[in-house]
N, C-alpha and C. Protein backbone atom coordinates (compact mmCIF):
# COMPACT_ATOMS: atom_id res chain seq x y z
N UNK A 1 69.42 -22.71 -4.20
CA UNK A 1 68.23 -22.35 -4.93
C UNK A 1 67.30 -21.49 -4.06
N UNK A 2 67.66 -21.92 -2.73
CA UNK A 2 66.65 -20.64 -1.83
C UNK A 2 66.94 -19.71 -1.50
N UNK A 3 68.40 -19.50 -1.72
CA UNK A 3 68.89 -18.34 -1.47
C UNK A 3 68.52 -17.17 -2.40
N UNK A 4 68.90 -17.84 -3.81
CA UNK A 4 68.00 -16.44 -4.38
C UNK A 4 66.44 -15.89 -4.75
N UNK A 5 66.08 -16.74 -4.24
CA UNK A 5 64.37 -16.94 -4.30
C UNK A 5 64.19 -15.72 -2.54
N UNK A 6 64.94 -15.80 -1.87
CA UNK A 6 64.85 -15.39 -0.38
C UNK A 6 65.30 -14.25 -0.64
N UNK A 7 66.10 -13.60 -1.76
CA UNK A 7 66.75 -12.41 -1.66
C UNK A 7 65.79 -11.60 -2.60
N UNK A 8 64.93 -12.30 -3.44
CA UNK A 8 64.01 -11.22 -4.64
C UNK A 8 63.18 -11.19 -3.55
N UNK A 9 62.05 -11.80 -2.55
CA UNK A 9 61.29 -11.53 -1.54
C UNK A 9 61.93 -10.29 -0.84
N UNK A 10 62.99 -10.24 -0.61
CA UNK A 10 63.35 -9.14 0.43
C UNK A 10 63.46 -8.46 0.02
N UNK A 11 64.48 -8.29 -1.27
CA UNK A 11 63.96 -6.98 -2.21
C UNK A 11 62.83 -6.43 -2.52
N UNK A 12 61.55 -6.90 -2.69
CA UNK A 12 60.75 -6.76 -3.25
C UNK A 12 59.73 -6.45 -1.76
N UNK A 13 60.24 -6.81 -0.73
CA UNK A 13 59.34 -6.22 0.32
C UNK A 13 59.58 -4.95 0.07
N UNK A 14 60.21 -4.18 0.00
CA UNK A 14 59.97 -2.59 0.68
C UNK A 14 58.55 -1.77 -0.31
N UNK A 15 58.88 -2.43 -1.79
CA UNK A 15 57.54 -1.92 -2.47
C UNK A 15 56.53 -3.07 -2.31
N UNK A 16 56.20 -3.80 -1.32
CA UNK A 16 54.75 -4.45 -1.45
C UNK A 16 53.93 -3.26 -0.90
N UNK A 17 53.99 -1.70 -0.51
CA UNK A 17 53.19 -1.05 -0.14
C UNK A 17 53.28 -0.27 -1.36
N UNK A 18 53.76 -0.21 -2.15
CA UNK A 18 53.25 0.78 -3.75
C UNK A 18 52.40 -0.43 -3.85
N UNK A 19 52.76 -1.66 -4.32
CA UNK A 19 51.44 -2.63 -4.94
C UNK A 19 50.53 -2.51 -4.49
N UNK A 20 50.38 -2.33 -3.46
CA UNK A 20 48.95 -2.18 -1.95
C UNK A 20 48.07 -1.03 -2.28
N UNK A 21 49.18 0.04 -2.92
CA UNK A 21 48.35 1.29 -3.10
C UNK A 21 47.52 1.28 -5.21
N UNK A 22 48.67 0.61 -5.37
CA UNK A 22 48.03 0.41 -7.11
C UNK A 22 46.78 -0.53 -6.96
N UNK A 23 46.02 -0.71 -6.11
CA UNK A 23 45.03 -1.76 -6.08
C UNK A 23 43.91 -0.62 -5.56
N UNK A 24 44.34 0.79 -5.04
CA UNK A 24 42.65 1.61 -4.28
C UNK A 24 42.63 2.20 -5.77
N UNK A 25 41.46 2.67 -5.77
CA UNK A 25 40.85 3.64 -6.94
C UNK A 25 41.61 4.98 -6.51
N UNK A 26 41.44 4.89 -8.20
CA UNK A 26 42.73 6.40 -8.47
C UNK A 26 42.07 7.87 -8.32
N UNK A 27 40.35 7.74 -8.16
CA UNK A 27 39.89 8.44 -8.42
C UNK A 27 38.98 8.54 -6.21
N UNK A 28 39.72 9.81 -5.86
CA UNK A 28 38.84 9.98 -4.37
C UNK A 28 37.08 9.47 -4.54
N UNK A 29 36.50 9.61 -5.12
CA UNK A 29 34.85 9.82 -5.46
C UNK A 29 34.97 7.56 -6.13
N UNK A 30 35.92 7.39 -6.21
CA UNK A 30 35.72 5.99 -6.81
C UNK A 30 34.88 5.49 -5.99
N UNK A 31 35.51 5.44 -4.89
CA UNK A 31 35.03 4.27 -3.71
C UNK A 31 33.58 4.63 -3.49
N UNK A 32 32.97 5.74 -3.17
CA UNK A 32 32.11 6.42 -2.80
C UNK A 32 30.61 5.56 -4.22
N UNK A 33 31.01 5.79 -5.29
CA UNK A 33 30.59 5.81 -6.64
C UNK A 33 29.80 3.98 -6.78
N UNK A 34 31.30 3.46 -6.23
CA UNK A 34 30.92 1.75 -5.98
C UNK A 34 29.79 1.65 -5.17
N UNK A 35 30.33 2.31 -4.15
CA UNK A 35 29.30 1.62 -2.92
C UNK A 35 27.96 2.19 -3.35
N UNK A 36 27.81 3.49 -3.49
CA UNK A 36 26.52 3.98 -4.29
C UNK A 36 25.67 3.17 -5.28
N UNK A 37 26.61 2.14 -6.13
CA UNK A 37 26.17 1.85 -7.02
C UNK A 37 25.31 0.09 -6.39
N UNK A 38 26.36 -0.28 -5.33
CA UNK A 38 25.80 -1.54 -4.93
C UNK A 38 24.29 -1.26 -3.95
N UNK A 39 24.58 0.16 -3.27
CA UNK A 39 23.43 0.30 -2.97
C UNK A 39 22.05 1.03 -3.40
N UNK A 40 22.26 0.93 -4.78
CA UNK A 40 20.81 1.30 -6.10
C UNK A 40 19.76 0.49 -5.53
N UNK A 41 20.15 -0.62 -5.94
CA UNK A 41 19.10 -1.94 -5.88
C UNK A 41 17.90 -2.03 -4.47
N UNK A 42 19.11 -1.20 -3.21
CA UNK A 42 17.98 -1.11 -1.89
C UNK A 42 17.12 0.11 -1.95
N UNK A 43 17.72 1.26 -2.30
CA UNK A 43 17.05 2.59 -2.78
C UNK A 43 15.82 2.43 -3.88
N UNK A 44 16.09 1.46 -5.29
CA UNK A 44 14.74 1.62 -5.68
C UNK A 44 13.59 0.17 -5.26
N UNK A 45 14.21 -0.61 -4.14
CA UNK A 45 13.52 -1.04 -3.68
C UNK A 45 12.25 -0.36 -2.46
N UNK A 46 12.92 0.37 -1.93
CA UNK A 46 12.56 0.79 -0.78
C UNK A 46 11.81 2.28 -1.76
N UNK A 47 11.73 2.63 -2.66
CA UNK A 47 11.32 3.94 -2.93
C UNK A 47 10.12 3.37 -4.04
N UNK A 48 10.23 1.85 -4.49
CA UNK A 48 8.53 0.83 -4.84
C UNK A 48 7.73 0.81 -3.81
N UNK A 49 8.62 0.62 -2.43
CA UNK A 49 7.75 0.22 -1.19
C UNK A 49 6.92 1.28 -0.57
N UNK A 50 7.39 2.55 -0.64
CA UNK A 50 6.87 4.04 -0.69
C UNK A 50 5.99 4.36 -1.47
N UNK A 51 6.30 4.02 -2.94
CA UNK A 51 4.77 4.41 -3.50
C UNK A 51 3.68 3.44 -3.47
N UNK A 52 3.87 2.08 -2.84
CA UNK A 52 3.21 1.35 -3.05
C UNK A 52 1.99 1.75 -1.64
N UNK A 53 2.79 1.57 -0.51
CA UNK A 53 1.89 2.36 0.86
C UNK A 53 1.67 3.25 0.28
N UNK A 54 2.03 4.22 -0.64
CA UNK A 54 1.01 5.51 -0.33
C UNK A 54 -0.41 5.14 -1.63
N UNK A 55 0.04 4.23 -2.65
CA UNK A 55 -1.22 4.03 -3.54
C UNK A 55 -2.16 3.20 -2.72
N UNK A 56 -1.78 2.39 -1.57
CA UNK A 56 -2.82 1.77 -0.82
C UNK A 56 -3.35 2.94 0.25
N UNK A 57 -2.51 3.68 0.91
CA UNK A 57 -3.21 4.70 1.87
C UNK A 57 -4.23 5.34 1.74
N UNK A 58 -4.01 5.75 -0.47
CA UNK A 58 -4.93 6.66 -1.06
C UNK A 58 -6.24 5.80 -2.04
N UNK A 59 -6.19 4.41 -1.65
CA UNK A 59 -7.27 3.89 -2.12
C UNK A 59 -7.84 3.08 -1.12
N UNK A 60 -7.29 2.81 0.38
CA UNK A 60 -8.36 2.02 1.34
C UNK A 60 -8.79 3.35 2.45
N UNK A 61 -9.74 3.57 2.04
CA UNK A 61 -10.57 4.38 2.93
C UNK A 61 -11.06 4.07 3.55
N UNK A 62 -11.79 4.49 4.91
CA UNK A 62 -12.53 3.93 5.89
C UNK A 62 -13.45 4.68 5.91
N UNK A 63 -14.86 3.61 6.12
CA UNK A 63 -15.96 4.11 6.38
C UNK A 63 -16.36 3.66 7.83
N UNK A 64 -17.63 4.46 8.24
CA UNK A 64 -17.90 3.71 9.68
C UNK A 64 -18.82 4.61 9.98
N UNK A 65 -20.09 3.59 10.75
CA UNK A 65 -21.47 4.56 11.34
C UNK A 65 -21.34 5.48 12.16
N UNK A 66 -22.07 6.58 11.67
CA UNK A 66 -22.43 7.72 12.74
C UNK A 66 -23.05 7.10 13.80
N UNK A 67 -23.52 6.36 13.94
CA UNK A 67 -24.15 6.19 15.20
C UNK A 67 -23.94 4.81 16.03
N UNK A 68 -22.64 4.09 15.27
CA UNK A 68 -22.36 2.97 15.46
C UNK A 68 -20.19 2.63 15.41
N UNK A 69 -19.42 3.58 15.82
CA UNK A 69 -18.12 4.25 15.52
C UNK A 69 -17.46 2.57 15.24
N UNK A 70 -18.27 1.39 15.96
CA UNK A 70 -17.49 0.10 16.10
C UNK A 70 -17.10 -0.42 15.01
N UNK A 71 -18.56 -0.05 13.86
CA UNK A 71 -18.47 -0.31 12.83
C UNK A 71 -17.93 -0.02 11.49
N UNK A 72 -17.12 -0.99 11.12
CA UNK A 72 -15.79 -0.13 10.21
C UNK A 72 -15.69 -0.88 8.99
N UNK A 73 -15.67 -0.28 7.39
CA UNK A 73 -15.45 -0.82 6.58
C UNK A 73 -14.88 -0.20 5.60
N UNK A 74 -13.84 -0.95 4.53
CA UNK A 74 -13.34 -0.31 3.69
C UNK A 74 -13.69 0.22 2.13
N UNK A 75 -15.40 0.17 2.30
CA UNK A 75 -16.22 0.46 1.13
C UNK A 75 -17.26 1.00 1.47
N UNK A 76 -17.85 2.19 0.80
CA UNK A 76 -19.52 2.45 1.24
C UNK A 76 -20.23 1.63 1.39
N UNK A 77 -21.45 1.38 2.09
CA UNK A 77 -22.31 0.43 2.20
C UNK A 77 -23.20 1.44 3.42
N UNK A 78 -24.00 -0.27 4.14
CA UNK A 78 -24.91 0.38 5.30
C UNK A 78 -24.75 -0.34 6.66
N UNK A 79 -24.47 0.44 7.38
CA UNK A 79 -24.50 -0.27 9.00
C UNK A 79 -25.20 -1.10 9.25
N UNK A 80 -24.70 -2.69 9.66
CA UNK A 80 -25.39 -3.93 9.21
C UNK A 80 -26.52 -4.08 10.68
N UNK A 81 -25.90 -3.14 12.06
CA UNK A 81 -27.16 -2.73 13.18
C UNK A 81 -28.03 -1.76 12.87
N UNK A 82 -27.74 -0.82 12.39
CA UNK A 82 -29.12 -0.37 12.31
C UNK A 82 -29.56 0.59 10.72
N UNK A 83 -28.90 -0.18 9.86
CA UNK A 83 -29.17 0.52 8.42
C UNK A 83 -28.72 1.74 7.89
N UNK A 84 -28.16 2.55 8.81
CA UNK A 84 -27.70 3.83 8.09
C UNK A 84 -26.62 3.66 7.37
N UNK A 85 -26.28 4.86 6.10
CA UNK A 85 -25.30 4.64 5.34
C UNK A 85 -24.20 5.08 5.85
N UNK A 86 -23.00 4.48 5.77
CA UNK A 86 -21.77 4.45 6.10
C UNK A 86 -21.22 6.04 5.30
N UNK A 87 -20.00 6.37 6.46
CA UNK A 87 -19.91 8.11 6.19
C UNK A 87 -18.02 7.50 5.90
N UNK A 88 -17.27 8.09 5.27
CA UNK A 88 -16.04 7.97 5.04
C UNK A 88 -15.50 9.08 6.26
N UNK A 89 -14.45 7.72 7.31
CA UNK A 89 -13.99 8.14 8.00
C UNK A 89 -12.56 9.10 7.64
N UNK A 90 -12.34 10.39 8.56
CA UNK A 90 -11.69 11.46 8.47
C UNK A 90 -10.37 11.37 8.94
């Protein structure tokens, strides 16, 4: 009974490398296409994270006294030493 069970294996080795090859994508651009596709999810992550720094870049402004540079805030107001109004830093 093992004998012919031992002889379809050996036969059947010389094409376990066609089976090997019926398993890659038939198409060159396949593989490429997959991996592209698994890596969507980091691309429009990372391209939320981009507009998100730049909608904060373009709404926290800095202000800070002319005559007081220490003093720094992220809204108009007045220099809490000596009253002047805060100038939006450049």
């Amino acid at each position: 009974m093992k004998k012919p069970l031992l002889l379809a294996l050996l036969c059947l080795l010389p094409f376990s490398s066609l089976l090997a090859d019926a398993s890659a994508p038939a198409q060159p651009g396949a593989a490429t296409a997959t991996a592209k596709a698994a890596d969507k999810p980091a691309l429009v992550k990372k391209a939320k994270q981009a507009k998100k720094a730049k909608a904060l870049k373009a709404v926290e402004k800095t202000y800070t006294c002319p005559m007081h540079p220490d003093v720094i805030s992220h809204h108009p107001g007045r220099c809490p030493k000596c009253g002047m109004d805060l100038v939006e830093k450049k």
